[in-house]
C-alpha atoms as a PDB file:
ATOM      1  CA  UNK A   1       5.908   0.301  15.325  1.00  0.00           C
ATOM      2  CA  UNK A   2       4.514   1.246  11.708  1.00  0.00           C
ATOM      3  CA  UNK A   3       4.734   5.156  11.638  1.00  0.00           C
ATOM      4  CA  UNK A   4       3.611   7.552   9.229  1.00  0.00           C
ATOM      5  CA  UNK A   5       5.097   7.020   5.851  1.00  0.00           C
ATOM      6  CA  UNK A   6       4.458   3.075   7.138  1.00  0.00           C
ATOM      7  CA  UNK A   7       1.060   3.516   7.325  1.00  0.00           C
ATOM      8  CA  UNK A   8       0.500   5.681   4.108  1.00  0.00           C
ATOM      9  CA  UNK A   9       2.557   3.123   2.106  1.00  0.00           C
ATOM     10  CA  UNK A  10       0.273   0.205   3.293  1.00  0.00           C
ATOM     11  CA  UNK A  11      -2.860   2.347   2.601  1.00  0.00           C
ATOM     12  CA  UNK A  12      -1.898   3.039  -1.000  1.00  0.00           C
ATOM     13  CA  UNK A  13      -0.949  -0.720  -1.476  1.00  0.00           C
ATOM     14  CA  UNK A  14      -4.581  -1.224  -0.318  1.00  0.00           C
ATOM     15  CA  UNK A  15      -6.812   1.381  -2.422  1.00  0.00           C
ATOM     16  CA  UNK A  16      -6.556  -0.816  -5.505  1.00  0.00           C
ATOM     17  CA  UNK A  17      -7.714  -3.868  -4.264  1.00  0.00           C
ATOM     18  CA  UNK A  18     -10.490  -2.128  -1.888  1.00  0.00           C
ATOM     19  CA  UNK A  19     -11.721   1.313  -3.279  1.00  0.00           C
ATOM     20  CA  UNK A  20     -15.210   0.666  -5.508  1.00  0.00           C
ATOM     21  CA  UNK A  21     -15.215  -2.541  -4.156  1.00  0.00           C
ATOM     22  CA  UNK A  22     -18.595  -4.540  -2.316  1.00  0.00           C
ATOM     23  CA  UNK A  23     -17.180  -6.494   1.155  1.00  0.00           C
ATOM     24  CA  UNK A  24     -18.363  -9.599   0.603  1.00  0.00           C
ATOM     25  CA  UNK A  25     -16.430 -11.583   3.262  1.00  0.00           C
ATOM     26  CA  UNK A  26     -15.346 -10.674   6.859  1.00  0.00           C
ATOM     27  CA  UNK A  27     -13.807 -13.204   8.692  1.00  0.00           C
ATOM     28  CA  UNK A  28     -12.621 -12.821  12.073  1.00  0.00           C
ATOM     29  CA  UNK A  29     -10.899 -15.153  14.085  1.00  0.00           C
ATOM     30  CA  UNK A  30      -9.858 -13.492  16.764  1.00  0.00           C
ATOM     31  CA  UNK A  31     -11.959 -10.449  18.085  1.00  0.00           C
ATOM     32  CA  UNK A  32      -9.037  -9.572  20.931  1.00  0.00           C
ATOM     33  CA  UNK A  33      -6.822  -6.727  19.490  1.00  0.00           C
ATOM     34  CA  UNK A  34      -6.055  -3.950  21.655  1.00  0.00           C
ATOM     35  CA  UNK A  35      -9.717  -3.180  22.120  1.00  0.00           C
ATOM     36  CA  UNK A  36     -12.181  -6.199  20.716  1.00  0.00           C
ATOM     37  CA  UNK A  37     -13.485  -6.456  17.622  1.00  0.00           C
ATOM     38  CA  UNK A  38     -17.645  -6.223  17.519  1.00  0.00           C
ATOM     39  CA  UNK A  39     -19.421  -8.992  16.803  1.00  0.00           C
ATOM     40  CA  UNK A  40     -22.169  -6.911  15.311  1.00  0.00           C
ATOM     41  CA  UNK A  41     -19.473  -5.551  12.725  1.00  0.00           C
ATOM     42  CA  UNK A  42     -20.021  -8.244   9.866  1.00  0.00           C
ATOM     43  CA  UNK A  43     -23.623  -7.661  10.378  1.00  0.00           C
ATOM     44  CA  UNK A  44     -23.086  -3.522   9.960  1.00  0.00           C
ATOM     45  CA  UNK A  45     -20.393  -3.571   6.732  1.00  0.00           C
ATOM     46  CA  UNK A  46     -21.041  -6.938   4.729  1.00  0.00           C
ATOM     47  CA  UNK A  47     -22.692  -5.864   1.434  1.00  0.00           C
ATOM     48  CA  UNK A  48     -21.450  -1.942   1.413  1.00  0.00           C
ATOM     49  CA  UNK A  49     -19.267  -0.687  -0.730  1.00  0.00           C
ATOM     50  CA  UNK A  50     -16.179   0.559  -0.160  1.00  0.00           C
ATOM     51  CA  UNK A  51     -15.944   4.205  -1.602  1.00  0.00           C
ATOM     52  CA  UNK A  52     -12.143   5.147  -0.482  1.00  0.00           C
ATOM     53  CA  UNK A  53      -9.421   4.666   1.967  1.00  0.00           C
ATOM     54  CA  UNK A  54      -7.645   7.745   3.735  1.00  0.00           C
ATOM     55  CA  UNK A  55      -4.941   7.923   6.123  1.00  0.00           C
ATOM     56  CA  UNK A  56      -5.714   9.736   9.407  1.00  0.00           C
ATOM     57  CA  UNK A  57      -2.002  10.161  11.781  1.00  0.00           C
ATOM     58  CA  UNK A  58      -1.123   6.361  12.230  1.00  0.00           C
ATOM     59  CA  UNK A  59      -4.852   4.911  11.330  1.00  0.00           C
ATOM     60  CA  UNK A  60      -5.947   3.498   7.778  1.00  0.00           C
ATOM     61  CA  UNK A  61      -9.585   4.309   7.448  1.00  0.00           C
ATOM     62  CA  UNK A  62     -11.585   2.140   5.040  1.00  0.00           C
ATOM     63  CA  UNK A  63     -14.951   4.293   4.335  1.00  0.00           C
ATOM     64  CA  UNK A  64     -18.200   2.744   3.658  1.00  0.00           C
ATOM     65  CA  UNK A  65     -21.744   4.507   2.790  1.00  0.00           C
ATOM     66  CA  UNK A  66     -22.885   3.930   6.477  1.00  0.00           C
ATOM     67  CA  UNK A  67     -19.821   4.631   8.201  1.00  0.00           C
ATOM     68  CA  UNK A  68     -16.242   3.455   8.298  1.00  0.00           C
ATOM     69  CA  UNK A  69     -13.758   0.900   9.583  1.00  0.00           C
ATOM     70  CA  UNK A  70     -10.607   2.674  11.555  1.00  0.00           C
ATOM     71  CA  UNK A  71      -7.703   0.227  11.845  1.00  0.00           C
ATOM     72  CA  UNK A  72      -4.084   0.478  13.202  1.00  0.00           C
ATOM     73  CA  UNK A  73      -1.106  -1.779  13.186  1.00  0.00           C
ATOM     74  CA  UNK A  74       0.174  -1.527  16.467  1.00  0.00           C
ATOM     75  CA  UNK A  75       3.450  -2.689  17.443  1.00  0.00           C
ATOM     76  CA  UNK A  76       4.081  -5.393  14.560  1.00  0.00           C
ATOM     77  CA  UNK A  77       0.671  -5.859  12.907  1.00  0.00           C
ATOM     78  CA  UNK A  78       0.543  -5.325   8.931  1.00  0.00           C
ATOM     79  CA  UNK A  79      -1.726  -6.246   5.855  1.00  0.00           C
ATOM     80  CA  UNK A  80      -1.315  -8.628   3.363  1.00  0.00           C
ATOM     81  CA  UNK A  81      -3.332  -8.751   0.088  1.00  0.00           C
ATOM     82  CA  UNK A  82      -3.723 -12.423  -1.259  1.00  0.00           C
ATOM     83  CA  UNK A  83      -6.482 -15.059  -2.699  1.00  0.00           C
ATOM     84  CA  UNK A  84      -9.218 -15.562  -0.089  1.00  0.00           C
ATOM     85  CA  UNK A  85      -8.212 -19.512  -0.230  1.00  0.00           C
ATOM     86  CA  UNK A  86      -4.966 -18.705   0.614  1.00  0.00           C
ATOM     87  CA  UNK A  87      -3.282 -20.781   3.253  1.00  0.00           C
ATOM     88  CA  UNK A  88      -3.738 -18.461   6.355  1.00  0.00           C
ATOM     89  CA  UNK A  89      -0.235 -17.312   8.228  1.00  0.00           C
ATOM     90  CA  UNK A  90       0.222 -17.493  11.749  1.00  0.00           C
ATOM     91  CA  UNK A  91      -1.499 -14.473  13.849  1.00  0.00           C
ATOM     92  CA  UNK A  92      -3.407 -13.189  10.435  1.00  0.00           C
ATOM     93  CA  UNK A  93      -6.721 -12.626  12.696  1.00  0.00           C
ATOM     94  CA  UNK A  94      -9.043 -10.578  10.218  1.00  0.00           C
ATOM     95  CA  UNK A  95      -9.615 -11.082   6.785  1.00  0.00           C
ATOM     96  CA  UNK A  96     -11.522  -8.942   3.823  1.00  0.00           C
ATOM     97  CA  UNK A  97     -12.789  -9.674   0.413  1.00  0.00           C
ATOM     98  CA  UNK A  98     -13.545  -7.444  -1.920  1.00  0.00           C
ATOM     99  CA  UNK A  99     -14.977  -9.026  -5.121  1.00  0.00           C
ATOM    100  CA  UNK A 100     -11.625 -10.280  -6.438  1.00  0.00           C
ATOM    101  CA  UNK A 101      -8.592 -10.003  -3.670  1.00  0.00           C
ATOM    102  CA  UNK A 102      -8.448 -10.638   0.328  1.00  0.00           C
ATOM    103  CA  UNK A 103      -7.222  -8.595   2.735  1.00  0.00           C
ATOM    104  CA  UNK A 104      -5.858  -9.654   6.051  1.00  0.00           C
ATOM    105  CA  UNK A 105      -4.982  -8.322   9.019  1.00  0.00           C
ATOM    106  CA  UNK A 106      -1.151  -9.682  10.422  1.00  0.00           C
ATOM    107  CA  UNK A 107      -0.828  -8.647  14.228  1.00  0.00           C
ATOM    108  CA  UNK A 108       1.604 -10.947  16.335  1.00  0.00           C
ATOM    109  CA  UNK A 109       1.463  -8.524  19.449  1.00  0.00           C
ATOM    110  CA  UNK A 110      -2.599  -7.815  19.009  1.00  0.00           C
ATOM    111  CA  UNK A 111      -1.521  -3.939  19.868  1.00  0.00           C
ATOM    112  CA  UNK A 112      -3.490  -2.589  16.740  1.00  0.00           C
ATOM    113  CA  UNK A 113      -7.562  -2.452  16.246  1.00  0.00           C
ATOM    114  CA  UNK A 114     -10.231  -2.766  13.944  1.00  0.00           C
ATOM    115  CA  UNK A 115     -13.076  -0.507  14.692  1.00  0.00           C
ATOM    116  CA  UNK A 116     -16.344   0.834  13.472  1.00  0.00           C
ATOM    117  CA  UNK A 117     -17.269   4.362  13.655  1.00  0.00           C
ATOM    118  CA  UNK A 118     -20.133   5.501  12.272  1.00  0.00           C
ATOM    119  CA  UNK A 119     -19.102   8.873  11.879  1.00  0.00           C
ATOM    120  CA  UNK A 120     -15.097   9.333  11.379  1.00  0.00           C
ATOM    121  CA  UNK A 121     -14.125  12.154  13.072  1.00  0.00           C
ATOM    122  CA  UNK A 122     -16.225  11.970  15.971  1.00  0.00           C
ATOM    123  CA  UNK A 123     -14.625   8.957  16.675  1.00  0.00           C
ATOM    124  CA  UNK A 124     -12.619   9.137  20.279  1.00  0.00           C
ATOM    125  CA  UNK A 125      -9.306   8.270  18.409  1.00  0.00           C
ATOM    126  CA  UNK A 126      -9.124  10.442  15.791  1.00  0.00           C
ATOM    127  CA  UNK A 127     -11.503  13.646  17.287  1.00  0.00           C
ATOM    128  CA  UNK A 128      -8.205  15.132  19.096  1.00  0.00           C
ATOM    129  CA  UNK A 129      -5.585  14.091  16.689  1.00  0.00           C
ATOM    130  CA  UNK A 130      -3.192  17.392  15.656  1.00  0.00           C
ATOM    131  CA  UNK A 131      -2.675  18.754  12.094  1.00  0.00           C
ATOM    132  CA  UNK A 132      -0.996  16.446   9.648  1.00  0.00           C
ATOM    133  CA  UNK A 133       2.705  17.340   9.729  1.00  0.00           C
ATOM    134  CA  UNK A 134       3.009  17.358   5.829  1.00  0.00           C
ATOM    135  CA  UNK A 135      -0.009  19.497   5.321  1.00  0.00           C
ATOM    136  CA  UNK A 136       0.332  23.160   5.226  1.00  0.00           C
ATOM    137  CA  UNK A 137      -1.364  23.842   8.392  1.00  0.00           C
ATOM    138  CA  UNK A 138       1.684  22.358  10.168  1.00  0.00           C
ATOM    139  CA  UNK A 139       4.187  25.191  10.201  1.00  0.00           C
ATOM    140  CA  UNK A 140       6.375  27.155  12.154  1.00  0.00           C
ATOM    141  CA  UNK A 141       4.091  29.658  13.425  1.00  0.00           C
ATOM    142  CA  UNK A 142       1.507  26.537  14.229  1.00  0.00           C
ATOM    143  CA  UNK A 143       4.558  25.035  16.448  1.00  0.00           C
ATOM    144  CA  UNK A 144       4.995  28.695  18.044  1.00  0.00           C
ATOM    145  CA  UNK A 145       1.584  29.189  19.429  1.00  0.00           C
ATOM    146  CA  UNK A 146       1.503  25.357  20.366  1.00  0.00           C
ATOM    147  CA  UNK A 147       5.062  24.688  22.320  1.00  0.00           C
ATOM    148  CA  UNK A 148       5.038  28.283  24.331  1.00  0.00           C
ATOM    149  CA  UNK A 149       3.960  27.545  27.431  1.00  0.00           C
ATOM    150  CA  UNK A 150       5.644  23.739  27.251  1.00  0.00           C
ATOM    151  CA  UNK A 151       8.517  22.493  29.178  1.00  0.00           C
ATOM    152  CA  UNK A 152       8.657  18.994  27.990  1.00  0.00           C
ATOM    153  CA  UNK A 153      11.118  18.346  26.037  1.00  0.00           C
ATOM    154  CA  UNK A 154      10.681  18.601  21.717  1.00  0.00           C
ATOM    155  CA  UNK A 155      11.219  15.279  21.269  1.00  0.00           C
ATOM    156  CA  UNK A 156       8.129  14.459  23.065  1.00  0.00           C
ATOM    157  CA  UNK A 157       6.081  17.014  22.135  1.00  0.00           C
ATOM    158  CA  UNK A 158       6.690  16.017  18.259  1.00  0.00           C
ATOM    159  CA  UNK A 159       5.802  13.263  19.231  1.00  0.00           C
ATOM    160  CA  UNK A 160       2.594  14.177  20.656  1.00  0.00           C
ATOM    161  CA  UNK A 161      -0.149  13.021  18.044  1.00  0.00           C
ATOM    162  CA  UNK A 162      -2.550  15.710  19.409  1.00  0.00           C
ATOM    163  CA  UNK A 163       0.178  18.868  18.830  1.00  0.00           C
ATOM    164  CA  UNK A 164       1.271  16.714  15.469  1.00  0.00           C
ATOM    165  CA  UNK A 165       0.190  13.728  14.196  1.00  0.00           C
ATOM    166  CA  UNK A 166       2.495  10.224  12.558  1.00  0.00           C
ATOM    167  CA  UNK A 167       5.839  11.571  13.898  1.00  0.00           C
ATOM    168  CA  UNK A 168       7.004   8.582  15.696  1.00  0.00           C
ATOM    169  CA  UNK A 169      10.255   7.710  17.324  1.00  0.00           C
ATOM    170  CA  UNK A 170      12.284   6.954  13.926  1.00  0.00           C
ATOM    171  CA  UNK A 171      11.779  10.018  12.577  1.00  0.00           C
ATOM    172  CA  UNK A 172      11.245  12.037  15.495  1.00  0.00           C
ATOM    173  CA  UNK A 173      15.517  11.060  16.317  1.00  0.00           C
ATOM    174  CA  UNK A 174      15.796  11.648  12.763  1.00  0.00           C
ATOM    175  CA  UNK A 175      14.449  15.133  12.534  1.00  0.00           C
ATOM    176  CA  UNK A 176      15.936  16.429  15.310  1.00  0.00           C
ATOM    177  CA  UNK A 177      19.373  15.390  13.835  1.00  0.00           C
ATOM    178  CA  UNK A 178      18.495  17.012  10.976  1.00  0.00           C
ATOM    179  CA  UNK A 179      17.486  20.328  12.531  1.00  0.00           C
ATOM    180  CA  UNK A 180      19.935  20.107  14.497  1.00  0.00           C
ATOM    181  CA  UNK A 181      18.134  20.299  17.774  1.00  0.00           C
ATOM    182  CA  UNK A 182      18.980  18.778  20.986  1.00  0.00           C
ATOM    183  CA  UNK A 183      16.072  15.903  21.672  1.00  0.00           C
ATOM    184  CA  UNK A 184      16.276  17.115  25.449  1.00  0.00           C
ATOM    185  CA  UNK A 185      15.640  21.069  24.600  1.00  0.00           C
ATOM    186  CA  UNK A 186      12.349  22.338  26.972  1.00  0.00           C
ATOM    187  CA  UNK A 187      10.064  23.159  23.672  1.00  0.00           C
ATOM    188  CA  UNK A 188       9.228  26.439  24.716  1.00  0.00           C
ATOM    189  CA  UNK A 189      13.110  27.389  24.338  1.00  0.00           C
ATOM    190  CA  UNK A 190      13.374  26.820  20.929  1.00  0.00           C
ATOM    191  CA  UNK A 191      13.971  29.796  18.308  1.00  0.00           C
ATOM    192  CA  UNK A 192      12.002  31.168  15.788  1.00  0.00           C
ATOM    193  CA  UNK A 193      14.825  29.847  13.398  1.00  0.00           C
ATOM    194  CA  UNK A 194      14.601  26.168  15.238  1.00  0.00           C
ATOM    195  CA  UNK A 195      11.237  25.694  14.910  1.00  0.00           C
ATOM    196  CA  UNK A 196      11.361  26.707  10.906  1.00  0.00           C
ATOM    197  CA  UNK A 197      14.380  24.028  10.596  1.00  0.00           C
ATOM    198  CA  UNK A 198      12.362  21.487  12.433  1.00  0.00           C
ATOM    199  CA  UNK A 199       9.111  21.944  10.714  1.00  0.00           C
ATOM    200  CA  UNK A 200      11.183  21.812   7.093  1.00  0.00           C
ATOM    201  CA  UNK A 201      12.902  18.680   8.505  1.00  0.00           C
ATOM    202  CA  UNK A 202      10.245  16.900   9.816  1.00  0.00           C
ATOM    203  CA  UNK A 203       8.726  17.497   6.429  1.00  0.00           C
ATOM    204  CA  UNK A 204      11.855  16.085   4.614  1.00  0.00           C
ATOM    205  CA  UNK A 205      12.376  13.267   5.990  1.00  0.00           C
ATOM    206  CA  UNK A 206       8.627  11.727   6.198  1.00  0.00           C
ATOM    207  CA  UNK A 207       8.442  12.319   2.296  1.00  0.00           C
ATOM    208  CA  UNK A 208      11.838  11.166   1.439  1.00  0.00           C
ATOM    209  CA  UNK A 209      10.602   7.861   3.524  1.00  0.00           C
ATOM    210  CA  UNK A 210       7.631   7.066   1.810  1.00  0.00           C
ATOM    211  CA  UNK A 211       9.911   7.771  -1.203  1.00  0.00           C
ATOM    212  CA  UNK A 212      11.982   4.686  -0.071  1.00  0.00           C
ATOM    213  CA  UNK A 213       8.931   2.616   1.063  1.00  0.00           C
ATOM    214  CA  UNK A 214       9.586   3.358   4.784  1.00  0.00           C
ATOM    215  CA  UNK A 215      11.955   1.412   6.912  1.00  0.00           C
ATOM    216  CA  UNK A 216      12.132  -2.516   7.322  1.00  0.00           C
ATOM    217  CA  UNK A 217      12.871  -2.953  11.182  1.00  0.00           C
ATOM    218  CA  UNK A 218      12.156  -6.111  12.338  1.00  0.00           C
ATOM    219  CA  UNK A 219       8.898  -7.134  10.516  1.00  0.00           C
ATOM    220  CA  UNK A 220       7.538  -4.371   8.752  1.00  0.00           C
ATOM    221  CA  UNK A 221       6.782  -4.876   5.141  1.00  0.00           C
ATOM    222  CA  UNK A 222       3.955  -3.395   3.087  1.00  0.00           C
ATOM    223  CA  UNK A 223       0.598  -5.108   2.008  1.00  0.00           C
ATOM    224  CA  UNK A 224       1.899  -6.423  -1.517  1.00  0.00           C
ATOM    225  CA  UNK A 225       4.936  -7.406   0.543  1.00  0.00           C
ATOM    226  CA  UNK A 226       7.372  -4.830  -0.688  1.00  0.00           C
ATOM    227  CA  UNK A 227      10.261  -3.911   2.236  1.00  0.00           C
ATOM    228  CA  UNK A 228      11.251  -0.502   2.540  1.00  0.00           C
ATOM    229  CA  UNK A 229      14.807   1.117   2.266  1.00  0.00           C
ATOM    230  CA  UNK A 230      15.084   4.055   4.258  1.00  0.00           C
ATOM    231  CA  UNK A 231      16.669   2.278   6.953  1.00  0.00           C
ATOM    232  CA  UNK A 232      19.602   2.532   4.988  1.00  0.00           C
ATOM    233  CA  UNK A 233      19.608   6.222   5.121  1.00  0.00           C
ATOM    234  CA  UNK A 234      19.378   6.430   9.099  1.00  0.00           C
ATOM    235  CA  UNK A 235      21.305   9.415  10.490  1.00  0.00           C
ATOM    236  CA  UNK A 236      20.786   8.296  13.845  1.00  0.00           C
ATOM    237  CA  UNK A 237      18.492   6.275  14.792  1.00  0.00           C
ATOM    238  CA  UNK A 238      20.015   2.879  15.665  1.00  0.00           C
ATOM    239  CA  UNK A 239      23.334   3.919  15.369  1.00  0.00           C
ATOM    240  CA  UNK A 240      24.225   4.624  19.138  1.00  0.00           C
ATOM    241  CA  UNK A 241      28.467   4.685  19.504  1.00  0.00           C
ATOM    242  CA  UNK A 242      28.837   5.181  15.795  1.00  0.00           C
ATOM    243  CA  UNK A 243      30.354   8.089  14.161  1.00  0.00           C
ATOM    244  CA  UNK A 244      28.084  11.047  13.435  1.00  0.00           C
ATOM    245  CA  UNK A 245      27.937  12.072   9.446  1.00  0.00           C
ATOM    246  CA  UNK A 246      28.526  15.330   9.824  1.00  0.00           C
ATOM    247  CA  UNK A 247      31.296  15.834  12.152  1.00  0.00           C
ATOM    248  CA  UNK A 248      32.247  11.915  13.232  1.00  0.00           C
ATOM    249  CA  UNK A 249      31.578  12.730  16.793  1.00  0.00           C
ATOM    250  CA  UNK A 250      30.223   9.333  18.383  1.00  0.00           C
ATOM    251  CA  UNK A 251      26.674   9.192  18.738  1.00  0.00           C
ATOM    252  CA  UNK A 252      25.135   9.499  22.181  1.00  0.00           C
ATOM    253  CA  UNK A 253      22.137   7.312  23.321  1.00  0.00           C
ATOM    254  CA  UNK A 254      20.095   8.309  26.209  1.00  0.00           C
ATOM    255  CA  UNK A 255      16.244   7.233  26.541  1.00  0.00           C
ATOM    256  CA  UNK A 256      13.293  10.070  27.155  1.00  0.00           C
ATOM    257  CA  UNK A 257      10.392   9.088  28.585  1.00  0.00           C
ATOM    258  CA  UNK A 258      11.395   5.132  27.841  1.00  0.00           C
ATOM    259  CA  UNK A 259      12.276   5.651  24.061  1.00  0.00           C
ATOM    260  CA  UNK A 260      15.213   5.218  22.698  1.00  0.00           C
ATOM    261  CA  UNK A 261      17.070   8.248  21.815  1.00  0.00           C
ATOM    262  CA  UNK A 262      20.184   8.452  19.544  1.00  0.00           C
ATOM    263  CA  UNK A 263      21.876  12.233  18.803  1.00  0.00           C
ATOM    264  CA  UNK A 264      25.010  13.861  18.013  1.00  0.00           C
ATOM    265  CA  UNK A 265      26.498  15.667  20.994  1.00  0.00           C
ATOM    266  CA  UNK A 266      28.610  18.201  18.409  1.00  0.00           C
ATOM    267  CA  UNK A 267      25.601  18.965  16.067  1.00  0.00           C
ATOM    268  CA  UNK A 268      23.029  18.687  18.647  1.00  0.00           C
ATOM    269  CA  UNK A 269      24.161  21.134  21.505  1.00  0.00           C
ATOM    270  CA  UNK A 270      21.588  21.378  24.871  1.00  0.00           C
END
């Protein structure tokens, strides 16, 4: 699934083609996604102008003078900018123009949405959605007051878009390696000195992967079809029975909560 630096990569491929530009086209030709496309929405959009697009946890948010279109990628799904005549790929289901340049909507799996909301964030999917987690608001003490009365453990709560939002399971394993945290650890037992290592790491490596261009697994690639590179600097995280970097103990893989989990035993003490 697209996470975080994912998402923010496709949405700055995007603002180019889309920001100050008039929808003049919406083509849909297939309305079931996770939840269905309106068939009042080319009626509601067509003709307003796109003023800018944000990034909101996982969701790219095109606004609009009269409200706003909130779309996510799901499992697979991407963009792709081209010509509106085009030849049309299999499973592109939505497509855009703005003035000069298309934008369409690539979703094998139909996991992701397209949705109208005409008010952002009173919208049911992003009115709950925690702090960024590369925004200042996301710190340690934020992560004290949240985790102290939760026994899960930190793996899932990181991953928990209402305590923090875009962490998925990449760079949740990745984090944790890096902090040097156990992905099992009951959240309310970390240390005041974990949860500053985790916060800083969590930090690190979502920047350092939109520095790369994210991570190419499987299909991802960004909307001017640009793959991304941090894959190659993977501590964990598809490396189960490999040697850990640090201390070349093999790698342990366990699942929590039906992801896959990959962490050092030796750095990464329960």
């Amino acid at each position: 699934m697209p996470e975080l630096p994912e998402v923010e990569i496709t949405t700055h491929a995007l603002k180019p083609a889309c920001e100050g530009k008039v929808l003049g086209q919406l083509r849909i030709n297939r309305r079931d996604l996770r939840w269905a496309v309106s068939e009042a929405l080319p009626g509601i959009v067509l003709g307003q102008r796109c003023f800018f697009l944000s990034r909101r946890g996982k969701y790219i948010i095109f606004h609009f003078s009269n409200g706003a279109i909130i779309a996510h990628l799901g499992m697979s799904g991407s963009f792709r900018l081209c010509k509106e005549d085009d030849p049309w790929r299999q499973h592109e289901h939505i497509q855009m123009v703005f003035e000069d340049c298309a934008v369409r909507l690539h979703d094998p799996r139909r996991f992701g949405c397209f949705l109208w909301a005409p008010v952002v964030n009173e919208h049911p999917l992003i009115i709950n959605i925690g702090p960024e987690p590369l925004m200042d608001e996301f710190n340690s003490e934020y992560l004290a007051q949240k985790l102290e009365y939760r026994s899960s453990p930190i793996k899932n709560c990181i991953m928990d878009s209402k305590l923090v939002c875009g962490v998925g399971n990449i760079y949740a394993n990745e984090s944790l390696f890096q902090a040097q945290i156990h992905p099992l650890l009951p959240a309310s037992r970390l240390k005041d000195e974990q949860r500053v290592l985790l916060v800083q790491a969590i930090k690190n490596i979502l920047k350092s992967a939109i520095v790369a261009g994210g991570c190419t697994l499987k299909d991802f690639e960004s909307a001017n079809q640009q793959p991304g590179y941090f894959q190659t600097d993977l501590a964990v995280y598809g490396r189960k029975n490999r040697h850990c970097y640090r201390c070349a103990t093999p790698l342990m893989h366990i699942r929590i909560s039906g992801r896959s989990t990959v962490y050092c035993p030796s750095c990464q003490k329960l």
